[in-house]
PDB file of N, CA and C in Angstrom:
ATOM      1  N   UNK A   1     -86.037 287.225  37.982  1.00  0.00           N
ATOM      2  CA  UNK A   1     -84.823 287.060  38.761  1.00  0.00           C
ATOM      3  C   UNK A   1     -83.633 287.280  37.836  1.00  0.00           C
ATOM      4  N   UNK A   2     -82.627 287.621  38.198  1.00  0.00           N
ATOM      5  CA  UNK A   2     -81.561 288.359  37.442  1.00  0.00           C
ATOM      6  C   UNK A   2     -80.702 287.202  37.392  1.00  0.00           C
ATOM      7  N   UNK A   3     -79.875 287.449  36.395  1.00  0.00           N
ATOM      8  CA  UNK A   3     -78.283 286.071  36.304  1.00  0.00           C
ATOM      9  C   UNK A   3     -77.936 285.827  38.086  1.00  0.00           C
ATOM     10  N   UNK A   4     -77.659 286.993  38.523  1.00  0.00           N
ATOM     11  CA  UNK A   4     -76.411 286.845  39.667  1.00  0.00           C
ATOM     12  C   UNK A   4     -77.299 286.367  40.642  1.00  0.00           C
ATOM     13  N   UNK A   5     -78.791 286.881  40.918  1.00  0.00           N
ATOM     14  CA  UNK A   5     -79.265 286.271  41.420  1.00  0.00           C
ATOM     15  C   UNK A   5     -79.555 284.373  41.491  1.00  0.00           C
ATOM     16  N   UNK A   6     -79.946 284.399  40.394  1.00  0.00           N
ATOM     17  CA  UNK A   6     -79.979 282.811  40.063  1.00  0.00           C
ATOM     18  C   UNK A   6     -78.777 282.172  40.871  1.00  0.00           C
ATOM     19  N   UNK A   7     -77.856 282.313  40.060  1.00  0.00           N
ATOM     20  CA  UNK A   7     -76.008 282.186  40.149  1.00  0.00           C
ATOM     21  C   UNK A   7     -76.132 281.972  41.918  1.00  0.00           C
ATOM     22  N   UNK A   8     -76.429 283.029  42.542  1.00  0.00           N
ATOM     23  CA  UNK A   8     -76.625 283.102  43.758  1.00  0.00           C
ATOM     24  C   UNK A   8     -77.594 281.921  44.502  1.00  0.00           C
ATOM     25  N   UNK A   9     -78.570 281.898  44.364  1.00  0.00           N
ATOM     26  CA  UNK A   9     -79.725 280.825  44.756  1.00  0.00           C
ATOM     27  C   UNK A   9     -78.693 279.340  44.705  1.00  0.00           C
ATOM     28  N   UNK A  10     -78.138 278.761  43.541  1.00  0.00           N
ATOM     29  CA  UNK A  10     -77.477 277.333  43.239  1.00  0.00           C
ATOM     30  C   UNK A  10     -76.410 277.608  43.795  1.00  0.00           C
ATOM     31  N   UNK A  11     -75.517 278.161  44.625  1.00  0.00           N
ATOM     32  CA  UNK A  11     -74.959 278.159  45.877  1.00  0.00           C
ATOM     33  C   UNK A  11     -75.305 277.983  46.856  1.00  0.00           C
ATOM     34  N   UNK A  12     -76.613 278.345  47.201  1.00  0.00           N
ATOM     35  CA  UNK A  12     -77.308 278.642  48.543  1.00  0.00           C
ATOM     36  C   UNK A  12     -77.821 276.843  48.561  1.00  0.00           C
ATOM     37  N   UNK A  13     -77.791 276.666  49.674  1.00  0.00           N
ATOM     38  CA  UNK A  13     -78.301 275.543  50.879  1.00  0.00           C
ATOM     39  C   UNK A  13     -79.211 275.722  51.855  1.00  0.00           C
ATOM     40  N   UNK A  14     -79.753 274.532  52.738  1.00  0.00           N
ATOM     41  CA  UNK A  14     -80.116 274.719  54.170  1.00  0.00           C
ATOM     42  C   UNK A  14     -79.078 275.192  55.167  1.00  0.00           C
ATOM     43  N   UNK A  15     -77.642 275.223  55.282  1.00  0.00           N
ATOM     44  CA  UNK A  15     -77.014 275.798  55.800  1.00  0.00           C
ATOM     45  C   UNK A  15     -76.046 276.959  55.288  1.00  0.00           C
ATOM     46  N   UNK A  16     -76.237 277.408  54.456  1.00  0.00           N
ATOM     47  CA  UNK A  16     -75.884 278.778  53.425  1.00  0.00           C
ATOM     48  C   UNK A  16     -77.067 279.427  53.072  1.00  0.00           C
ATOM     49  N   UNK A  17     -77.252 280.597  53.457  1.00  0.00           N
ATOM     50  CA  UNK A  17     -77.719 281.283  52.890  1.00  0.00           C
ATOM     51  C   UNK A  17     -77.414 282.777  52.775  1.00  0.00           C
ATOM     52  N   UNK A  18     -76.742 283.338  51.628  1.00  0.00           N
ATOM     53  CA  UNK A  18     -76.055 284.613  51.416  1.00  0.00           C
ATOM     54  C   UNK A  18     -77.058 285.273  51.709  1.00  0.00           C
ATOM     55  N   UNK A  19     -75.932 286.264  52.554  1.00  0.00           N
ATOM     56  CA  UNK A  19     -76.133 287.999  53.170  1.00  0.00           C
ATOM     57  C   UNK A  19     -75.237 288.498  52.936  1.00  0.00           C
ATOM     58  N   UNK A  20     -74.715 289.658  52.013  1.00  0.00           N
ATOM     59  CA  UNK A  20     -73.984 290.023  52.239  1.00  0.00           C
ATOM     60  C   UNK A  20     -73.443 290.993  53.329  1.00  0.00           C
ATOM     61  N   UNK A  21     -72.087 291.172  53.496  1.00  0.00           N
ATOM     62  CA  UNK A  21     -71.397 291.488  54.853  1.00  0.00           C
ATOM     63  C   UNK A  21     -70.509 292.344  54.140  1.00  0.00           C
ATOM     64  N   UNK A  22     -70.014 293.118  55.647  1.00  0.00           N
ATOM     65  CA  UNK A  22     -68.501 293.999  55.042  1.00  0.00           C
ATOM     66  C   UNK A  22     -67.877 293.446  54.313  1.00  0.00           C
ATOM     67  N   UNK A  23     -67.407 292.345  54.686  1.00  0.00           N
ATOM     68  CA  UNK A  23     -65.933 291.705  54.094  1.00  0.00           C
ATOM     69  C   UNK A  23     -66.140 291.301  52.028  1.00  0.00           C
ATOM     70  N   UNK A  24     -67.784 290.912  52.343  1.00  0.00           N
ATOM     71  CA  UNK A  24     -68.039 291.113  51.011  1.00  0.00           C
ATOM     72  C   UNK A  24     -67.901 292.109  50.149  1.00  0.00           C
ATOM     73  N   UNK A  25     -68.079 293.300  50.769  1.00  0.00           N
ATOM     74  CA  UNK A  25     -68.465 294.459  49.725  1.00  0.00           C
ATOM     75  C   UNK A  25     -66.858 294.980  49.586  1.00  0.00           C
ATOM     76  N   UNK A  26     -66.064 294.646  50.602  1.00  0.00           N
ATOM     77  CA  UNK A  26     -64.677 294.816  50.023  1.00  0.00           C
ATOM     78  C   UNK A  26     -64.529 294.306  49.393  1.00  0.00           C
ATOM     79  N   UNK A  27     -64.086 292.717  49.805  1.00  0.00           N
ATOM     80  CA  UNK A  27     -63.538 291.891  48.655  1.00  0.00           C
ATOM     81  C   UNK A  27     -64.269 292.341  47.089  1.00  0.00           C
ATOM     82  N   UNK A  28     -65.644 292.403  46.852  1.00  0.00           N
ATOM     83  CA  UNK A  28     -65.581 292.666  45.403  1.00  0.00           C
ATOM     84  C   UNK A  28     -65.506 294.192  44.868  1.00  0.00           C
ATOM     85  N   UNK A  29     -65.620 295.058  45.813  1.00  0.00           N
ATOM     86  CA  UNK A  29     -65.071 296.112  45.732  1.00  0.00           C
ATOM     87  C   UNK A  29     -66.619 296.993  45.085  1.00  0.00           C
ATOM     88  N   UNK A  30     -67.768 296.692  45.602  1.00  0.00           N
ATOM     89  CA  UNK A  30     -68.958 297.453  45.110  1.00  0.00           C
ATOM     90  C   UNK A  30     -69.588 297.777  46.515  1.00  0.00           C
ATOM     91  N   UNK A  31     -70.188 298.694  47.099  1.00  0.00           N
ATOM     92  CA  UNK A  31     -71.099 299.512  47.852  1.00  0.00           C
ATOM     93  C   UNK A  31     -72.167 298.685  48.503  1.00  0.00           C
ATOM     94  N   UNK A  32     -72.774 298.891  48.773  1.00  0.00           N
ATOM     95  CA  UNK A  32     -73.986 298.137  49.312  1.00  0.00           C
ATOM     96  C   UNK A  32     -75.830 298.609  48.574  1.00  0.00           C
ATOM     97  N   UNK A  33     -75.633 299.857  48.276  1.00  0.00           N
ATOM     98  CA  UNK A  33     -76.615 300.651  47.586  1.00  0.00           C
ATOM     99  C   UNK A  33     -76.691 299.855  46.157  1.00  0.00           C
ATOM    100  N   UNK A  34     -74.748 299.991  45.484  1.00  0.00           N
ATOM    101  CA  UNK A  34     -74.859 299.589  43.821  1.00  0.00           C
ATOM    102  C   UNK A  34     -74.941 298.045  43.991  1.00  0.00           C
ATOM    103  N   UNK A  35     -74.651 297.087  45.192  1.00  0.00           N
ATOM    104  CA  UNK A  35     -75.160 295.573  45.024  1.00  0.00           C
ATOM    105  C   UNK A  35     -76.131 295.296  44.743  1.00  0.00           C
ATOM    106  N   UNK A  36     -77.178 296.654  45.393  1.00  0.00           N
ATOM    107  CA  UNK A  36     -78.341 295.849  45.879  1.00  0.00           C
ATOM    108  C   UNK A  36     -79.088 296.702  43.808  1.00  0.00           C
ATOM    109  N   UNK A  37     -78.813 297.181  43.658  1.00  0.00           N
ATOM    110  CA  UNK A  37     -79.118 297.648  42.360  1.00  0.00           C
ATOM    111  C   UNK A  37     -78.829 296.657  41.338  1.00  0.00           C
ATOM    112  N   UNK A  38     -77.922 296.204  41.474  1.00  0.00           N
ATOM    113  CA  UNK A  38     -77.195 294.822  40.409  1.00  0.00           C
ATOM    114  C   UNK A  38     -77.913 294.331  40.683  1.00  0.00           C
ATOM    115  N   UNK A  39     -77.838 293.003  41.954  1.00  0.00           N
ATOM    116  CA  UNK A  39     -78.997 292.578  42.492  1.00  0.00           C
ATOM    117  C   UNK A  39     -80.100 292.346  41.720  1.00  0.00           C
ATOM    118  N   UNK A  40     -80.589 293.605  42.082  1.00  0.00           N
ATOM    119  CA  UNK A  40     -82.411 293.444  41.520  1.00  0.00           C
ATOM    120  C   UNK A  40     -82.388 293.546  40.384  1.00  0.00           C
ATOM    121  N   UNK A  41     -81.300 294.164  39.303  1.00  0.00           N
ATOM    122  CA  UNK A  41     -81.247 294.613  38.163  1.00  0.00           C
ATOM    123  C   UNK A  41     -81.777 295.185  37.350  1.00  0.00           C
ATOM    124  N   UNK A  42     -81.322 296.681  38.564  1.00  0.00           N
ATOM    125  CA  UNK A  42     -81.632 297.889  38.224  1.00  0.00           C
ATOM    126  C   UNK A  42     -80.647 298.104  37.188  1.00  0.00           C
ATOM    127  N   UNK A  43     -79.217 298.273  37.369  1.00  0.00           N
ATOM    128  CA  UNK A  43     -78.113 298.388  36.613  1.00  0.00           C
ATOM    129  C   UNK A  43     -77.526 297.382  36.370  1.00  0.00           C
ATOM    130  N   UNK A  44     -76.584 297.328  35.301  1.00  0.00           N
ATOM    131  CA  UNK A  44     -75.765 296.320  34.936  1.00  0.00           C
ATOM    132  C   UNK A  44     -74.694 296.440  35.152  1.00  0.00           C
ATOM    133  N   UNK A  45     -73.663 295.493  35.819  1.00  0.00           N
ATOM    134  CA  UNK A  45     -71.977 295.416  36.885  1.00  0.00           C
ATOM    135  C   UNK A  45     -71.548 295.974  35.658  1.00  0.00           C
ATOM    136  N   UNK A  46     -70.578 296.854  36.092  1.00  0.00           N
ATOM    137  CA  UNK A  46     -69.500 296.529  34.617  1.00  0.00           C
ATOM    138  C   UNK A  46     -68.442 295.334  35.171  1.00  0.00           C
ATOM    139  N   UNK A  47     -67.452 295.073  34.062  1.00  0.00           N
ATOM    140  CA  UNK A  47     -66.543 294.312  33.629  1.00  0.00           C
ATOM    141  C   UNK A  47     -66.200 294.077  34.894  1.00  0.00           C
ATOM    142  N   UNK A  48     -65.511 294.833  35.514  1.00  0.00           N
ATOM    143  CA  UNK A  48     -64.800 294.676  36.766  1.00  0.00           C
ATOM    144  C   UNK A  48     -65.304 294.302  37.459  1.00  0.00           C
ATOM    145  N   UNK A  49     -66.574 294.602  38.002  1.00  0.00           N
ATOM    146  CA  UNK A  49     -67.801 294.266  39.022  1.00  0.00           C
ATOM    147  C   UNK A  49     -68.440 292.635  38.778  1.00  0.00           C
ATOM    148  N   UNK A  50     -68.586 292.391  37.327  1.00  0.00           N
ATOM    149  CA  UNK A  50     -69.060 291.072  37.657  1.00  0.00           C
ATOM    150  C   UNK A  50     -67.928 289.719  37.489  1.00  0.00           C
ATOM    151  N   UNK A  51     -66.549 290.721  36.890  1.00  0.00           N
ATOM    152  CA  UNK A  51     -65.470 289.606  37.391  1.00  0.00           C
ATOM    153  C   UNK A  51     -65.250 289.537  38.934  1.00  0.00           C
ATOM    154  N   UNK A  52     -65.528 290.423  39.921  1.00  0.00           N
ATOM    155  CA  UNK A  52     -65.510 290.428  40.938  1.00  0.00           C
ATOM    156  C   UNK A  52     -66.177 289.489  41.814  1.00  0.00           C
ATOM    157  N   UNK A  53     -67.208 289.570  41.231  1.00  0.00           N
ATOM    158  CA  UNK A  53     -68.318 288.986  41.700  1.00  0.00           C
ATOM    159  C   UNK A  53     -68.345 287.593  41.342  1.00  0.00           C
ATOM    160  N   UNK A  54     -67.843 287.126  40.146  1.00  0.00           N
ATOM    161  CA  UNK A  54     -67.764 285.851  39.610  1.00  0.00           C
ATOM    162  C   UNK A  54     -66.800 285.190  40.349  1.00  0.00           C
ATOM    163  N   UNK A  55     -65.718 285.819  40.424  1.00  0.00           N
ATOM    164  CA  UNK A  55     -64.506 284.813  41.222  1.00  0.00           C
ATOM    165  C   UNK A  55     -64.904 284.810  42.591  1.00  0.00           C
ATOM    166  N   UNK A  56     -65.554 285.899  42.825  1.00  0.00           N
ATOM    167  CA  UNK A  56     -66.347 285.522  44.632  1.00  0.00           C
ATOM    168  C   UNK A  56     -67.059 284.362  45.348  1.00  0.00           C
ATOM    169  N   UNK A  57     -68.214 283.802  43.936  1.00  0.00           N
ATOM    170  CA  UNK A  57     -68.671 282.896  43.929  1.00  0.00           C
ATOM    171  C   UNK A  57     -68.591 281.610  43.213  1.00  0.00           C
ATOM    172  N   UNK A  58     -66.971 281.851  42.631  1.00  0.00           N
ATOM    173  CA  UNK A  58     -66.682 280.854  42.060  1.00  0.00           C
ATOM    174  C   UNK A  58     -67.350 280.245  40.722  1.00  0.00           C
ATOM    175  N   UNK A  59     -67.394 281.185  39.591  1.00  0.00           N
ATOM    176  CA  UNK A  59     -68.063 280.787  38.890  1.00  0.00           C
ATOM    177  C   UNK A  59     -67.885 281.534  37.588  1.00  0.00           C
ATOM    178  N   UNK A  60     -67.574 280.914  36.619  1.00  0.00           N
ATOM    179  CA  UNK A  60     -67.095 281.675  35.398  1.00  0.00           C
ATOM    180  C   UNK A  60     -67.964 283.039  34.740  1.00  0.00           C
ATOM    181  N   UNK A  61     -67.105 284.331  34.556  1.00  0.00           N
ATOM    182  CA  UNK A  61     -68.096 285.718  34.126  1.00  0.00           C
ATOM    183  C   UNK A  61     -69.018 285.189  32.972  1.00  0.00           C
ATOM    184  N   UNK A  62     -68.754 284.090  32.043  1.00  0.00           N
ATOM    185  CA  UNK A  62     -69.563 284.033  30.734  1.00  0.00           C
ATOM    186  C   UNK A  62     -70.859 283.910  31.231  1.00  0.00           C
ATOM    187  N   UNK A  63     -70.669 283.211  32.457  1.00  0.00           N
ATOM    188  CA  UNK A  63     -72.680 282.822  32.705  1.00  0.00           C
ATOM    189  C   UNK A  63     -73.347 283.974  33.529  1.00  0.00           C
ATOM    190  N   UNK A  64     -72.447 285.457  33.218  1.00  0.00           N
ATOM    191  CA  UNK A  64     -73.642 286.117  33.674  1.00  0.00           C
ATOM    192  C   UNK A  64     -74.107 287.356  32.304  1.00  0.00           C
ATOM    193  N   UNK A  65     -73.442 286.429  30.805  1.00  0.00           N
ATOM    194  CA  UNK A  65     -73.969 287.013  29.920  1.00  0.00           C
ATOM    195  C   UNK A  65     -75.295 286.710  28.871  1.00  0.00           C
TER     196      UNK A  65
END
């Protein structure tokens, strides 16, 4: 399982459970193809992508190094 994944899971609840949606892939400003690549970690976000992603879920970029 990858950082963001993890990161992802200790957000998640019995009444949360992330999907991402349009409004997501705007707000952090990545595709749905290159999420799902991060994601599984195929590729690695750059800079921009996992500050994106960090302030999305509220959670400082260091812990996805």
């Amino acid at each position: 399982m990858t950082k963001i994944a993890e990161i992802i899971k200790t957000k998640e609840h019995k009444c949360f459970v992330f999907k991402p949606t349009a409004e997501f892939y705007s707000i952090v400003g990545i595709n749905n193809r290159r999420w799902a690549q991060i994601y599984r970690g195929e590729i690695a976000p750059t800079l921009p992508e996992a500050k994106a992603i960090a302030d999305y879920f509220e959670f400082d970029v260091t812990e996805l190094l």
